[in-house]
C-alpha atoms as a PDB file:
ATOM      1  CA  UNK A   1      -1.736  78.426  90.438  1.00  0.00           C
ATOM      2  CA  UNK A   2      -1.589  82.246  90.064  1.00  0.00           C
ATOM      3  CA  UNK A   3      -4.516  83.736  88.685  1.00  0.00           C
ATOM      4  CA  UNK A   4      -6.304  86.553  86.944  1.00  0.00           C
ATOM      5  CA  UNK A   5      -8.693  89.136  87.892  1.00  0.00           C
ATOM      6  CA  UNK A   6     -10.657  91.535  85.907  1.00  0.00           C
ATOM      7  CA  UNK A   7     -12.502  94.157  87.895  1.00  0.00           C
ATOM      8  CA  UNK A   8     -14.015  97.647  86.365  1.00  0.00           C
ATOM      9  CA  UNK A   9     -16.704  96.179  84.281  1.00  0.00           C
ATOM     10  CA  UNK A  10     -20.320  97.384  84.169  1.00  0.00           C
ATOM     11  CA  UNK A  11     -23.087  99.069  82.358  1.00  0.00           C
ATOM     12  CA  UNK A  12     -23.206 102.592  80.790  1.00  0.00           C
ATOM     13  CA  UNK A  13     -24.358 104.732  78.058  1.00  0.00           C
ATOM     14  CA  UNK A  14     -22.346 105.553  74.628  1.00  0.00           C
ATOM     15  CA  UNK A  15     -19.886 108.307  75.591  1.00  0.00           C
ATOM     16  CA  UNK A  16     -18.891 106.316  78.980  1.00  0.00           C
ATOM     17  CA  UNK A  17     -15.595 105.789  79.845  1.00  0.00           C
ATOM     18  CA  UNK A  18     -14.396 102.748  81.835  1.00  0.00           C
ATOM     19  CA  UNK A  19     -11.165 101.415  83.334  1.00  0.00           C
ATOM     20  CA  UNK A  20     -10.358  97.820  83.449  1.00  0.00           C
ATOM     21  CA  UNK A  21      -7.941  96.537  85.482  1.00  0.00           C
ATOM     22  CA  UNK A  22      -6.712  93.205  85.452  1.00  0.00           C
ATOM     23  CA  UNK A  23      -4.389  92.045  88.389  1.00  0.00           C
ATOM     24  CA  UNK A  24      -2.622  88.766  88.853  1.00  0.00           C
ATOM     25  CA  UNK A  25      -2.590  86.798  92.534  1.00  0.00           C
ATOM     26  CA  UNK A  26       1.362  86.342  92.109  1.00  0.00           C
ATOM     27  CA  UNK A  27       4.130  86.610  90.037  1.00  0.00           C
ATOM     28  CA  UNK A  28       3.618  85.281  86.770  1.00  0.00           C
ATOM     29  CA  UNK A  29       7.473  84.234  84.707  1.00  0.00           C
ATOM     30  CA  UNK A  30       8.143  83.540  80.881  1.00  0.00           C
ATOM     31  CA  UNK A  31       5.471  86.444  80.331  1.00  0.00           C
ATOM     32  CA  UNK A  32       5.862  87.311  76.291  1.00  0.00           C
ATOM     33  CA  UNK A  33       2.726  89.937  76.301  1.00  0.00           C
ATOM     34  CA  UNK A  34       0.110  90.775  77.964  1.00  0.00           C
ATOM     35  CA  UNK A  35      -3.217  91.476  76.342  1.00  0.00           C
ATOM     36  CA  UNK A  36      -7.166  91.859  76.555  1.00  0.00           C
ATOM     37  CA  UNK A  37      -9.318  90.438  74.499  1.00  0.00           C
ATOM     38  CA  UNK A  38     -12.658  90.627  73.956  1.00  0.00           C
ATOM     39  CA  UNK A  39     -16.044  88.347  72.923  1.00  0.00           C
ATOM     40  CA  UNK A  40     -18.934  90.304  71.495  1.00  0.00           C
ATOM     41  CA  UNK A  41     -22.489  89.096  71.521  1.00  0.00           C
ATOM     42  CA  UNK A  42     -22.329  86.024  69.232  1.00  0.00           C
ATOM     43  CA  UNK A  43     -19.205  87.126  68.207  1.00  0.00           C
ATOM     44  CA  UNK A  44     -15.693  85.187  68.150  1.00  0.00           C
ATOM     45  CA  UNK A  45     -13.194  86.512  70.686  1.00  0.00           C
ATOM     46  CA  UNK A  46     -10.827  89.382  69.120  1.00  0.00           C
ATOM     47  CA  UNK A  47      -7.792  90.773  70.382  1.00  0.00           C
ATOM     48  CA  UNK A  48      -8.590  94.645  71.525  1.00  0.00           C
ATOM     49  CA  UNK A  49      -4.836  95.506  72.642  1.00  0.00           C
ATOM     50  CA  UNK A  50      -1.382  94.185  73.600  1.00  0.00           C
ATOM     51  CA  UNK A  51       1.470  94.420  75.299  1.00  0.00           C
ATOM     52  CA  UNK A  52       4.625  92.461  73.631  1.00  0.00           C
ATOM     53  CA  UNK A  53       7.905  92.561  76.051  1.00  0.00           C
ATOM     54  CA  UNK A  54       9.546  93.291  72.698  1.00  0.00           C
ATOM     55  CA  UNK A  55       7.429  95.437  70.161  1.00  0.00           C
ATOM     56  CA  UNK A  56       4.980  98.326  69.750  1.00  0.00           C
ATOM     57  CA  UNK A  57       1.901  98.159  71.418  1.00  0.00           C
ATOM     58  CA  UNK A  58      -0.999  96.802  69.507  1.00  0.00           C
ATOM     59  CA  UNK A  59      -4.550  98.155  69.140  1.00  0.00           C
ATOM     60  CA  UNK A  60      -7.437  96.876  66.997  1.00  0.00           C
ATOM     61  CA  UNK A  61      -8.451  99.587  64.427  1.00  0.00           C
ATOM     62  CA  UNK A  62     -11.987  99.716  66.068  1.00  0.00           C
ATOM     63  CA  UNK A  63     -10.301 101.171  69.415  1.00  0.00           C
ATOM     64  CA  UNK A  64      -7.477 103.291  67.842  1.00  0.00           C
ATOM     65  CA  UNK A  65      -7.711 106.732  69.635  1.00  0.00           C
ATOM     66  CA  UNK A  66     -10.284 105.569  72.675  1.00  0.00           C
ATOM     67  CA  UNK A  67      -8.700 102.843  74.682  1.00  0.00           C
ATOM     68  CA  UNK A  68      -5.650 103.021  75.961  1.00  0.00           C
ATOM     69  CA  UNK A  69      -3.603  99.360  77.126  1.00  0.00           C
ATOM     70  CA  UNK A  70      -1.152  99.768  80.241  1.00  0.00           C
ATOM     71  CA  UNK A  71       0.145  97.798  82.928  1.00  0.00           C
ATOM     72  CA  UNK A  72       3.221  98.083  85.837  1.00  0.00           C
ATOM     73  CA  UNK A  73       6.352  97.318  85.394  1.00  0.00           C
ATOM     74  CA  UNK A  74       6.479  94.040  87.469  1.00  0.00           C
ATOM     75  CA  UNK A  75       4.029  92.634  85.204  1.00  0.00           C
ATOM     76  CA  UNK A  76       1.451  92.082  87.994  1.00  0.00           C
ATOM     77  CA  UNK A  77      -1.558  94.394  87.134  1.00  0.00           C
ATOM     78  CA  UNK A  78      -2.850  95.951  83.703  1.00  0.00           C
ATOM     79  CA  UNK A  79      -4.945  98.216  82.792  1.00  0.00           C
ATOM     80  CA  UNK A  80      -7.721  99.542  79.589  1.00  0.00           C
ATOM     81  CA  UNK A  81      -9.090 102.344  79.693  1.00  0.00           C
ATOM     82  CA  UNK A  82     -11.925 102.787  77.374  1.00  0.00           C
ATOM     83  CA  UNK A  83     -13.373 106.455  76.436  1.00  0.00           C
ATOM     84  CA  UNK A  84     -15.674 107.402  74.150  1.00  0.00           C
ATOM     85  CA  UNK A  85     -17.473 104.043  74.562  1.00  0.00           C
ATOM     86  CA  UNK A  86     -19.920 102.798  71.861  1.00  0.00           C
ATOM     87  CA  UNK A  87     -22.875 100.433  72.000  1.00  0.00           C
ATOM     88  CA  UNK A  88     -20.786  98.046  70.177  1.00  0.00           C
ATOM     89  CA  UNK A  89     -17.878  97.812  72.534  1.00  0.00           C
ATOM     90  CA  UNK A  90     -20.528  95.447  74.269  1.00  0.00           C
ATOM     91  CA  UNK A  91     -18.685  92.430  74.896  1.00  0.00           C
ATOM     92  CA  UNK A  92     -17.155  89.816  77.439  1.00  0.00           C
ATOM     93  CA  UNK A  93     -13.545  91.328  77.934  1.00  0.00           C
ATOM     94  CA  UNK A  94     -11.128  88.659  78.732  1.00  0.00           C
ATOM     95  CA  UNK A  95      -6.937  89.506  79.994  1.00  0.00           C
ATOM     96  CA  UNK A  96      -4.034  86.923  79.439  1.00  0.00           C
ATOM     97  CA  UNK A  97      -1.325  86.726  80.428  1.00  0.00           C
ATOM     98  CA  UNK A  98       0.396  84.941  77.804  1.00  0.00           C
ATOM     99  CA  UNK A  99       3.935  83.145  77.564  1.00  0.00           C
ATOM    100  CA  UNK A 100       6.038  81.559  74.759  1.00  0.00           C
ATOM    101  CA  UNK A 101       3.553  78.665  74.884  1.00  0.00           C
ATOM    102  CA  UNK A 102      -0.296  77.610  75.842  1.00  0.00           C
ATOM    103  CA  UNK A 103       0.961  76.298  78.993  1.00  0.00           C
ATOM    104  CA  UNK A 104       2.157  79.275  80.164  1.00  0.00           C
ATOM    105  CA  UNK A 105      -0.531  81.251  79.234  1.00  0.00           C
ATOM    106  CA  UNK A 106      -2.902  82.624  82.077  1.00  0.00           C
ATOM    107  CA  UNK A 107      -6.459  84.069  81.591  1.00  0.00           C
ATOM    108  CA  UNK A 108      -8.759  86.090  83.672  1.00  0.00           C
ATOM    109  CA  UNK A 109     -12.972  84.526  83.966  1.00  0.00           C
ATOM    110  CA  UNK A 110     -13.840  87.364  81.738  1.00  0.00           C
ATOM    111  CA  UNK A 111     -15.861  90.479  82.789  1.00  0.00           C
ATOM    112  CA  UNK A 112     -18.439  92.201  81.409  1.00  0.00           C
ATOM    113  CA  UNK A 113     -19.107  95.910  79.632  1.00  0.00           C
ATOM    114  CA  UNK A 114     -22.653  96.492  78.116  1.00  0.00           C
ATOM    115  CA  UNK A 115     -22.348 100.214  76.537  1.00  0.00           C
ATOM    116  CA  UNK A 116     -26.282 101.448  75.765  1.00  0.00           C
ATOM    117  CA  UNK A 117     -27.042 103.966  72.819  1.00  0.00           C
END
């Protein structure tokens, strides 16, 4: 079964940037978007940004202007990066791969970012 890879994570200071990558062991089909998501300290898991095939490009209002969601065209690797990084961009960040149902859907372990004031 293909899977998922984060990489880029870390620890920094507020100001930081940081480039995630997330990069897939094969081809993945039926792929509707691809998006990161995110899991704060005692937090629930929010989508950060996303890639639909079909549609604008979606960032959460608390990112707007400092991350920036990418990925290649065969669908194989994405990207975030994250400038002007803020203690509470602290989280688990989490990429899917995500189809037109659950069982096509393929996530990454999760990776962390801890962003000090």
């Amino acid at each position: 079964q293909v899977q998922l890879l984060e990489s880029g994570g870390g620890s920094g200071q507020a100001g930081d940037s940081r480039r995630l990558s997330c990069a897939a062991s094969g081809p993945i089909f039926r792929i509707v978007a691809t998006n990161w998501y995110r899991e704060p300290p005692g937090k629930e898991r929010e989508l950060v940004a996303g890639i639909p095939n079909n549609g604008k490009i979606y960032y959460a209002d608390s990112v707007k202007g400092r991350f920036t969601i990418s990925r290649d065209a065969a669908k194989t690797t994405m990207y975030l990066q994250m400038n002007s990084l803020k203690p509470e961009d602290t989280a688990m960040y989490l990429c899917a791969f995500q189809g037109p149902g659950v069982e096509y859907d393929r996530w990454g372990q999760g990776i962390q970012v801890t962003v000090s004031s």
